[in-house]
PDB file of N, CA and C in Angstrom:
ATOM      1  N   UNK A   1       0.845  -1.176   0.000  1.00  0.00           N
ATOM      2  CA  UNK A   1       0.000   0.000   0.000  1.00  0.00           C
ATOM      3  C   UNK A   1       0.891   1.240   0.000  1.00  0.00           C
ATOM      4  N   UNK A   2       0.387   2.601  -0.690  1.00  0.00           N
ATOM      5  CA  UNK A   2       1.358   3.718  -0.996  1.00  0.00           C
ATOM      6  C   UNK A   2       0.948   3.910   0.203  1.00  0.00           C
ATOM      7  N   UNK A   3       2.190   5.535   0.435  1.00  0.00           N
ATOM      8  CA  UNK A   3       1.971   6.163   1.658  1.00  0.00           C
ATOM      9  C   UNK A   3       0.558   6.787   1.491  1.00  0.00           C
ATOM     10  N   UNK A   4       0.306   7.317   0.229  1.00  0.00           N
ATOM     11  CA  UNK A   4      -1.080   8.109  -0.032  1.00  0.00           C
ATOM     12  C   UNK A   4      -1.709   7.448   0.752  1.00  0.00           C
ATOM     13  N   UNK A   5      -2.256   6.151   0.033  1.00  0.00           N
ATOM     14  CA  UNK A   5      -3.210   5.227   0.263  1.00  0.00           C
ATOM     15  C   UNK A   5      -3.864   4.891   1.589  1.00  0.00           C
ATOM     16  N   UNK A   6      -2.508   4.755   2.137  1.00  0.00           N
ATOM     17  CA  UNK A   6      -2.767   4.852   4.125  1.00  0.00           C
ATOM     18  C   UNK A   6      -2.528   5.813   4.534  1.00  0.00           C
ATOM     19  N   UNK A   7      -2.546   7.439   3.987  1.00  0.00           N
ATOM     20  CA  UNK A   7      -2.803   8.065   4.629  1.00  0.00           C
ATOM     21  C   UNK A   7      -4.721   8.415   4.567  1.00  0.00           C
ATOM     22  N   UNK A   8      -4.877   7.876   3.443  1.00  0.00           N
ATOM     23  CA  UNK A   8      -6.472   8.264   3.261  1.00  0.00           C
ATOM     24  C   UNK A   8      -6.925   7.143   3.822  1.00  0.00           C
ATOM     25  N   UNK A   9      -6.553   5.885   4.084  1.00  0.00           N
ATOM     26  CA  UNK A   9      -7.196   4.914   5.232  1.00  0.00           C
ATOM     27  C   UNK A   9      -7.598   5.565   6.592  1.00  0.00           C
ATOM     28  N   UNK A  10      -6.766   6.368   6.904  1.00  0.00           N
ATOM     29  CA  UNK A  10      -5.911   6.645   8.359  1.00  0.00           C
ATOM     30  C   UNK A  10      -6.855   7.844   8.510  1.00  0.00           C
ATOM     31  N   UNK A  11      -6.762   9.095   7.758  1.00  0.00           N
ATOM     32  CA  UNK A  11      -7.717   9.533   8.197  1.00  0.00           C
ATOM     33  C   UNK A  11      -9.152   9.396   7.782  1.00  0.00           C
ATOM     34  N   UNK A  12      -9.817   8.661   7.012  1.00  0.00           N
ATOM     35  CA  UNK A  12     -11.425   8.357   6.516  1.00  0.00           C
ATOM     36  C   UNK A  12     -11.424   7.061   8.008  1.00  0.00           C
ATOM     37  N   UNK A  13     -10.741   6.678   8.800  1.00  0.00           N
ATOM     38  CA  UNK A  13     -10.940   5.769   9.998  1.00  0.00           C
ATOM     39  C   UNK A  13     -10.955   6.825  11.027  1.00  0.00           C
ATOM     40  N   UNK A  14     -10.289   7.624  11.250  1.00  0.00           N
ATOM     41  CA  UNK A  14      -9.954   8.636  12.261  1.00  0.00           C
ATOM     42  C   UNK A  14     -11.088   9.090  12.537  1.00  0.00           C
ATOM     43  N   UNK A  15     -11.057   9.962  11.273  1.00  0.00           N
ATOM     44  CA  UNK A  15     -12.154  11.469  11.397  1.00  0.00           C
ATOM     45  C   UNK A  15     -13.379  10.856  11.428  1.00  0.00           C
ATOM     46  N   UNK A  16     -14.256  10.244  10.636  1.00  0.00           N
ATOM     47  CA  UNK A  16     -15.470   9.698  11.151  1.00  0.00           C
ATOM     48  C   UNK A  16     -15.881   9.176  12.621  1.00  0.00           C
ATOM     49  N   UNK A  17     -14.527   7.928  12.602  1.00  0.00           N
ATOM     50  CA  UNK A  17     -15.035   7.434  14.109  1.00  0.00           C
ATOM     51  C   UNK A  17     -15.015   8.257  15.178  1.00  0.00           C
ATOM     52  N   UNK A  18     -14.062   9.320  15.297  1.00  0.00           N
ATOM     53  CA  UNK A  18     -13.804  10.172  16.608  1.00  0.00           C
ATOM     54  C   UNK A  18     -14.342  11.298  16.493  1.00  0.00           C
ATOM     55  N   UNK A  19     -15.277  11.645  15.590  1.00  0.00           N
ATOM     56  CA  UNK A  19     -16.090  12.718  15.170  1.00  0.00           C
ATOM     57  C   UNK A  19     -14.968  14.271  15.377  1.00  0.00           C
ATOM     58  N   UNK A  20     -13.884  13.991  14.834  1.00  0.00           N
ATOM     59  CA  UNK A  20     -12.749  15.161  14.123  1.00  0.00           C
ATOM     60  C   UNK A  20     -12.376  15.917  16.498  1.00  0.00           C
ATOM     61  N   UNK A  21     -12.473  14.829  16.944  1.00  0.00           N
ATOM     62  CA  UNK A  21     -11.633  15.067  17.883  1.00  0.00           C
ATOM     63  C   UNK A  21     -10.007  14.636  18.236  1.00  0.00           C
ATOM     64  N   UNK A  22      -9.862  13.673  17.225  1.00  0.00           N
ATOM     65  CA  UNK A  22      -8.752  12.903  17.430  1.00  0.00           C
ATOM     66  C   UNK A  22      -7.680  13.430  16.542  1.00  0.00           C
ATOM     67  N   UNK A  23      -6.158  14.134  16.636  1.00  0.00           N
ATOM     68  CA  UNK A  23      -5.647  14.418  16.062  1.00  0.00           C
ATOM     69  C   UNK A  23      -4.169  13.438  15.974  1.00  0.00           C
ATOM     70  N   UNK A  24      -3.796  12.998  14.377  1.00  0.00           N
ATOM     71  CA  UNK A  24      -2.919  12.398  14.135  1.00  0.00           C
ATOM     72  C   UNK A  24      -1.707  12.476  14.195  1.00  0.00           C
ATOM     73  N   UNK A  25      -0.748  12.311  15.214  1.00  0.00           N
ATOM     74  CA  UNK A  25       0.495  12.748  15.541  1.00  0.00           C
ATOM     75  C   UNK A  25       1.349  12.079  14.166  1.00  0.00           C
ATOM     76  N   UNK A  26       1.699  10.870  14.390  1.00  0.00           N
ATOM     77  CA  UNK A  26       2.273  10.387  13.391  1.00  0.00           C
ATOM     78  C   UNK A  26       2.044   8.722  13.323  1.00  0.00           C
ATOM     79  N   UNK A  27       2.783   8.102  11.810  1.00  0.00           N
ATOM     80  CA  UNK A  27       2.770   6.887  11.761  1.00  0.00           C
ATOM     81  C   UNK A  27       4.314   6.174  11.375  1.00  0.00           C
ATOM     82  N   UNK A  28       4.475   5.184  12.398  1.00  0.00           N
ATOM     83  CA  UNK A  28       6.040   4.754  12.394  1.00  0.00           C
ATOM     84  C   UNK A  28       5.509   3.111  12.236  1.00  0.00           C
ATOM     85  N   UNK A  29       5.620   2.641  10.744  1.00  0.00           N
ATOM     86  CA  UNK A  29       5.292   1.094  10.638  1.00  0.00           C
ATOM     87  C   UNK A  29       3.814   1.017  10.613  1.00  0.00           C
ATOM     88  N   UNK A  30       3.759   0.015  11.400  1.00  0.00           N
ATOM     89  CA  UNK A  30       2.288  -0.400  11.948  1.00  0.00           C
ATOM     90  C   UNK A  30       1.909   0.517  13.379  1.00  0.00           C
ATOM     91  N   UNK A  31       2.782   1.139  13.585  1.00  0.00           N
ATOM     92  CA  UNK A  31       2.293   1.752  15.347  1.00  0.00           C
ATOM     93  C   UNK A  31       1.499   3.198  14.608  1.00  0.00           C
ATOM     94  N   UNK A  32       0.435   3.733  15.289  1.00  0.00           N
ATOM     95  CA  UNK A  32      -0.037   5.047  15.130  1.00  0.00           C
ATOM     96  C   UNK A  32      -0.465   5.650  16.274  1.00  0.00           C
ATOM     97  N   UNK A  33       0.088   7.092  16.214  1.00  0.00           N
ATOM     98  CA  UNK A  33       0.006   8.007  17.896  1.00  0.00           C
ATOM     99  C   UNK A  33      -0.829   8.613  17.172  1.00  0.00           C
ATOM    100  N   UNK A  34      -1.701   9.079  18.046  1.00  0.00           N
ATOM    101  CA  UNK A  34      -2.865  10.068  17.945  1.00  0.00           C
ATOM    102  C   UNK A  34      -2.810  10.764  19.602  1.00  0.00           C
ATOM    103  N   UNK A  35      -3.396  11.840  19.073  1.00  0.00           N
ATOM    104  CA  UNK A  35      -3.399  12.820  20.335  1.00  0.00           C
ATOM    105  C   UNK A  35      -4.951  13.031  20.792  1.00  0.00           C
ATOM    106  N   UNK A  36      -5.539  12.983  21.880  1.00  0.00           N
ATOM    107  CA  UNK A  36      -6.803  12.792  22.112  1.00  0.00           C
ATOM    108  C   UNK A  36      -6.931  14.578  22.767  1.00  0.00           C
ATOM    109  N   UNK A  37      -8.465  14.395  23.308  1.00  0.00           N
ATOM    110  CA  UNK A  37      -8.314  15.673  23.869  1.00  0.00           C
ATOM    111  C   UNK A  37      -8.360  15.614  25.808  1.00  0.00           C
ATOM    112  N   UNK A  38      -7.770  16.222  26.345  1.00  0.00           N
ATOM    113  CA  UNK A  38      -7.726  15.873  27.872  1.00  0.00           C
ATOM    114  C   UNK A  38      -8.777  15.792  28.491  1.00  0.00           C
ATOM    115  N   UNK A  39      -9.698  16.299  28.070  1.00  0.00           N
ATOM    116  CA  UNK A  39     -10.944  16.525  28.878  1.00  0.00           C
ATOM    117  C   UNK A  39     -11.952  15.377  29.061  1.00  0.00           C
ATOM    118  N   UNK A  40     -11.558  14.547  27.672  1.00  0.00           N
ATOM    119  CA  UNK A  40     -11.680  13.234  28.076  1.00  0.00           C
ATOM    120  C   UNK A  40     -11.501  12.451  29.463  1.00  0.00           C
ATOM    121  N   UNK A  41     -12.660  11.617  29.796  1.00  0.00           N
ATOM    122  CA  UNK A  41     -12.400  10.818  30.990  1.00  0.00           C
ATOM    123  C   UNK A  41     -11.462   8.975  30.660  1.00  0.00           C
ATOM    124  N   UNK A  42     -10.921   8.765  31.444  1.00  0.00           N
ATOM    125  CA  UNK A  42      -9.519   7.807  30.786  1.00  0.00           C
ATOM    126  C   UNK A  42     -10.481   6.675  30.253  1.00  0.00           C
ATOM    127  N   UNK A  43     -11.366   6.622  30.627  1.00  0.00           N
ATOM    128  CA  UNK A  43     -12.122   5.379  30.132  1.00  0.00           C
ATOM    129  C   UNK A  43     -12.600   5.507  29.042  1.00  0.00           C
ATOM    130  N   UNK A  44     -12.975   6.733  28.422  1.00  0.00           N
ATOM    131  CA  UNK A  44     -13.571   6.988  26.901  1.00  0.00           C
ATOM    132  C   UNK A  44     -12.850   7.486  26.193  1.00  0.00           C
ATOM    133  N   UNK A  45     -11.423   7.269  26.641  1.00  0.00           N
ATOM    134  CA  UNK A  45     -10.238   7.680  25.912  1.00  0.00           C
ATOM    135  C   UNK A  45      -9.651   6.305  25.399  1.00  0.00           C
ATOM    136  N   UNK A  46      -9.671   5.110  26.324  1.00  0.00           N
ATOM    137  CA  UNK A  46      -9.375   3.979  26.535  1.00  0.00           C
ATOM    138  C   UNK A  46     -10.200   2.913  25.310  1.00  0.00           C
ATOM    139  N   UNK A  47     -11.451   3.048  25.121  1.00  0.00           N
ATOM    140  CA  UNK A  47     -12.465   2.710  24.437  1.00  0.00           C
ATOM    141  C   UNK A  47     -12.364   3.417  22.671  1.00  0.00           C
ATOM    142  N   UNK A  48     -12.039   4.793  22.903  1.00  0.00           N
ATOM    143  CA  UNK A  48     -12.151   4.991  21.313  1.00  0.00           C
ATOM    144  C   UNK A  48     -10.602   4.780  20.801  1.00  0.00           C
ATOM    145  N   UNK A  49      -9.339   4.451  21.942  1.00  0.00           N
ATOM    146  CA  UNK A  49      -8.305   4.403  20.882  1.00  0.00           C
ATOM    147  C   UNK A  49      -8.258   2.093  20.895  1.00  0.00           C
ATOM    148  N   UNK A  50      -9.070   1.975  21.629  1.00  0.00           N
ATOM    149  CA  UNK A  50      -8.928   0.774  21.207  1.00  0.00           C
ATOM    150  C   UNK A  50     -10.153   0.509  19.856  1.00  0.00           C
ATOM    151  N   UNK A  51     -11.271   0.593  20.027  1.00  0.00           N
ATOM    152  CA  UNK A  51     -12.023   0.984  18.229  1.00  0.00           C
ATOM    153  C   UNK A  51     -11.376   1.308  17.311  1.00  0.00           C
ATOM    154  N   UNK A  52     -10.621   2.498  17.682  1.00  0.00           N
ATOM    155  CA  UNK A  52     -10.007   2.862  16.557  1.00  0.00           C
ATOM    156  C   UNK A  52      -8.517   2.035  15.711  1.00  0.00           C
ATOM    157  N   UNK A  53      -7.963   1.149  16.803  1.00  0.00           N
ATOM    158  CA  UNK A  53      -7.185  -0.265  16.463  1.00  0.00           C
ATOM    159  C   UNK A  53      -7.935  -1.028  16.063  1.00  0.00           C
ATOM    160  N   UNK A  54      -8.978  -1.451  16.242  1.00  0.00           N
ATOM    161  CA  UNK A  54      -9.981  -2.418  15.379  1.00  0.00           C
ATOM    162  C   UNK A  54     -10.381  -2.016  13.901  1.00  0.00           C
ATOM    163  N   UNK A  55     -10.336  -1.085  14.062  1.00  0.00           N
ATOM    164  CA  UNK A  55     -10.692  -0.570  12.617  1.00  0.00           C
ATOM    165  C   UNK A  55      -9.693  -0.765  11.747  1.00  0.00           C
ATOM    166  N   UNK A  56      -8.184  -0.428  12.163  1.00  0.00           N
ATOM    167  CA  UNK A  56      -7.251  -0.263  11.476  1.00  0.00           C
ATOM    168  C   UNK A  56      -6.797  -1.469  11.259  1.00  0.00           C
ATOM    169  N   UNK A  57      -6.911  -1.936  12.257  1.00  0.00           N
ATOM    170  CA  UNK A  57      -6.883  -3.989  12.047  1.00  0.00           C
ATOM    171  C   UNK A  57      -7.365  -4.675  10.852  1.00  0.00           C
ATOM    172  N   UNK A  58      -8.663  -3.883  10.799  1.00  0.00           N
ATOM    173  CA  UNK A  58      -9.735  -4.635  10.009  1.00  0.00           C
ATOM    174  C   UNK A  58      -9.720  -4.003   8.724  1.00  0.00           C
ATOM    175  N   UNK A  59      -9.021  -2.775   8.633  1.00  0.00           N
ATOM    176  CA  UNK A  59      -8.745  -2.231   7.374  1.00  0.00           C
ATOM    177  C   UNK A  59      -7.441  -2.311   6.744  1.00  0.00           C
ATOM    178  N   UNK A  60      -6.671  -2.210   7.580  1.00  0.00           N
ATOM    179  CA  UNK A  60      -5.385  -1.930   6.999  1.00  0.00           C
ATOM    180  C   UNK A  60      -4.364  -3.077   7.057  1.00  0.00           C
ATOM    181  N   UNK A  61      -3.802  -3.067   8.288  1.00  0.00           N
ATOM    182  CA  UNK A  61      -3.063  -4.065   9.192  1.00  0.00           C
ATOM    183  C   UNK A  61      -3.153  -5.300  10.348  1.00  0.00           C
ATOM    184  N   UNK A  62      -3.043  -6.515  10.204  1.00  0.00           N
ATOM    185  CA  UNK A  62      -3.757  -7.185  11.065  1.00  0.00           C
ATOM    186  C   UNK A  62      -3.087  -7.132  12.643  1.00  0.00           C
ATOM    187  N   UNK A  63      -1.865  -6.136  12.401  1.00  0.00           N
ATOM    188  CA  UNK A  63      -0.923  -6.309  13.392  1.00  0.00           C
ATOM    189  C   UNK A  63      -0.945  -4.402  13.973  1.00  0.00           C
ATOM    190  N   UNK A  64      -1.952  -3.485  13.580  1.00  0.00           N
ATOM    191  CA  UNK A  64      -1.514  -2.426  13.995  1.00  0.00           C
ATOM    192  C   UNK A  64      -1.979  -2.220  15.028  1.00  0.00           C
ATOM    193  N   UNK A  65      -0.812  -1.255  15.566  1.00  0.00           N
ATOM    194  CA  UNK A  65      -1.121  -0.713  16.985  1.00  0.00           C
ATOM    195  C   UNK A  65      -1.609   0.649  17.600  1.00  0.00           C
ATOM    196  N   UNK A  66      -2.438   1.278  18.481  1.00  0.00           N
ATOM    197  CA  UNK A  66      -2.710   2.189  18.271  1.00  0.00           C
ATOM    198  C   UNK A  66      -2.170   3.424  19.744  1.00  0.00           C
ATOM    199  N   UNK A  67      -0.900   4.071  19.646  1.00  0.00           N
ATOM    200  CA  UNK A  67      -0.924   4.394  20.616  1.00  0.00           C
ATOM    201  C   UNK A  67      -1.345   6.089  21.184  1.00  0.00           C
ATOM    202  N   UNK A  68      -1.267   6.637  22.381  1.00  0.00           N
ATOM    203  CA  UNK A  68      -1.897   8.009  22.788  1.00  0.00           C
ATOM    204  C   UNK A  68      -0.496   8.759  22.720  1.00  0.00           C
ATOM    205  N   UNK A  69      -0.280   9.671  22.425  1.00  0.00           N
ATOM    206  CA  UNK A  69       0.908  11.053  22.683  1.00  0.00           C
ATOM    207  C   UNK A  69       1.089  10.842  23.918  1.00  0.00           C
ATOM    208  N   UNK A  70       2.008  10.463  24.115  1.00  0.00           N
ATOM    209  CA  UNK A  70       3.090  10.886  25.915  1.00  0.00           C
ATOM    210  C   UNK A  70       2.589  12.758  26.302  1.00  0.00           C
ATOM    211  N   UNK A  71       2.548  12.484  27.502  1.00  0.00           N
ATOM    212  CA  UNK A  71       2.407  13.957  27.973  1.00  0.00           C
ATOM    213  C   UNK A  71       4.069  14.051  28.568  1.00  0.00           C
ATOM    214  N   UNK A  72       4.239  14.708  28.872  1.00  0.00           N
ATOM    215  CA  UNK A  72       5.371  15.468  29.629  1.00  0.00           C
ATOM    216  C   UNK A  72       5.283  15.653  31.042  1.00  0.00           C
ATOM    217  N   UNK A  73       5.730  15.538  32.024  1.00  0.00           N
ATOM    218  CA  UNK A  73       5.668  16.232  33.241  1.00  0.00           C
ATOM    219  C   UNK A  73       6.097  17.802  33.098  1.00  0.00           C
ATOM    220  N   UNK A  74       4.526  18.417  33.323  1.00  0.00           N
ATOM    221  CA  UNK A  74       5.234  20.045  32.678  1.00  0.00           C
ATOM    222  C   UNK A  74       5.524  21.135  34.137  1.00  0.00           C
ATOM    223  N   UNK A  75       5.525  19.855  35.749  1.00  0.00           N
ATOM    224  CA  UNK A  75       5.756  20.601  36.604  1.00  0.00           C
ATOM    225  C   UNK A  75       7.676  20.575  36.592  1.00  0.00           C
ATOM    226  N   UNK A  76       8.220  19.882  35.963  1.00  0.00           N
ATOM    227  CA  UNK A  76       9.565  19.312  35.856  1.00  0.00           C
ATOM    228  C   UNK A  76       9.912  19.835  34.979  1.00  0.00           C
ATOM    229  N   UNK A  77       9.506  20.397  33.762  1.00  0.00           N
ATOM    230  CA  UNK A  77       9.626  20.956  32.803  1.00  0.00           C
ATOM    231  C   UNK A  77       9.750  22.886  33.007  1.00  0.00           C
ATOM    232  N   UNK A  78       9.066  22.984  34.259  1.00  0.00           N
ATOM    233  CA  UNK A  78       9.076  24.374  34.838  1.00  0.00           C
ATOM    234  C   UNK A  78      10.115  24.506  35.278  1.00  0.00           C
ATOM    235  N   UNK A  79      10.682  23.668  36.309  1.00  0.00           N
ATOM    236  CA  UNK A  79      11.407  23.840  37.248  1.00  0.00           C
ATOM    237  C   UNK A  79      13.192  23.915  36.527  1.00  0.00           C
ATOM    238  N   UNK A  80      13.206  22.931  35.186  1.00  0.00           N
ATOM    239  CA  UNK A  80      14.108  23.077  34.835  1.00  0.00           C
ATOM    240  C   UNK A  80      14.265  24.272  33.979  1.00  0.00           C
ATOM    241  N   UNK A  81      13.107  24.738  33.354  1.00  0.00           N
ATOM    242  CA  UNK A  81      13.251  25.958  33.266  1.00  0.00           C
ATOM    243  C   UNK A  81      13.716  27.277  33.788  1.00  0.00           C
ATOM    244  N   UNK A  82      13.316  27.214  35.148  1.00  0.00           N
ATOM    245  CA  UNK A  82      13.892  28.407  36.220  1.00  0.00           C
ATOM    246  C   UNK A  82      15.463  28.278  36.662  1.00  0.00           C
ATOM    247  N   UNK A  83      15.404  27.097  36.356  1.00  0.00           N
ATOM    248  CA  UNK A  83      17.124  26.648  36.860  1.00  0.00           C
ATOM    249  C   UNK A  83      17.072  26.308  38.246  1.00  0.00           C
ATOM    250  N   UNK A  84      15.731  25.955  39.077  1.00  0.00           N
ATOM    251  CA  UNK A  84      16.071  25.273  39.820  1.00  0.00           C
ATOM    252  C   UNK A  84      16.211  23.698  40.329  1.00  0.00           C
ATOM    253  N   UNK A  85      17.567  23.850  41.187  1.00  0.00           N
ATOM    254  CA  UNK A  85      17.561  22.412  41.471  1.00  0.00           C
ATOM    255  C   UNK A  85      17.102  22.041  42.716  1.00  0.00           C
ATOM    256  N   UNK A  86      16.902  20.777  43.009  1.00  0.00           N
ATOM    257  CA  UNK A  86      16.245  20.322  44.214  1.00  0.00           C
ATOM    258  C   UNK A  86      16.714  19.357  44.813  1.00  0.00           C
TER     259      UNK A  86
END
């Protein structure tokens, strides 16, 4: 399959199922990060990125995986900012 090809898999699976909340970080292989929105509760975050591996399963790859964007610790991210140490 071209890159085109799965990229128009990728998002005609995305954007419908997550009704254009789900934004596509990137795709490395079979793994795909998507970025959800926080306000989400972990359980209906939990539920649409596993659907959304079924889909891609069932469309694309029998082996793909679907993972969430890493957050950062952005209180650690402050602190090294200020230059302090602790």
């Amino acid at each position: 399959m071209e890159r085109n090809e799965f990229n128009l898999l990728v998002s005609h699976a995305i954007e419908p199922f997550l009704c254009g909340t789900c934004t596509l970080v990137r795709v490395q292989g079979r793994h795909v990060t998507v970025a959800l929105p926080e306000a989400l509760v972990t359980a209906e975050r939990g539920h649409r990125l596993l659907s959304l591996e079924k889909i891609l399963r069932a469309g694309w790859h029998p082996q793909a995986e679907v993972f969430l964007e890493a957050k950062g610790d952005l209180n650690k991210l402050r602190i090294k900012l200020r230059g302090v140490t602790v």
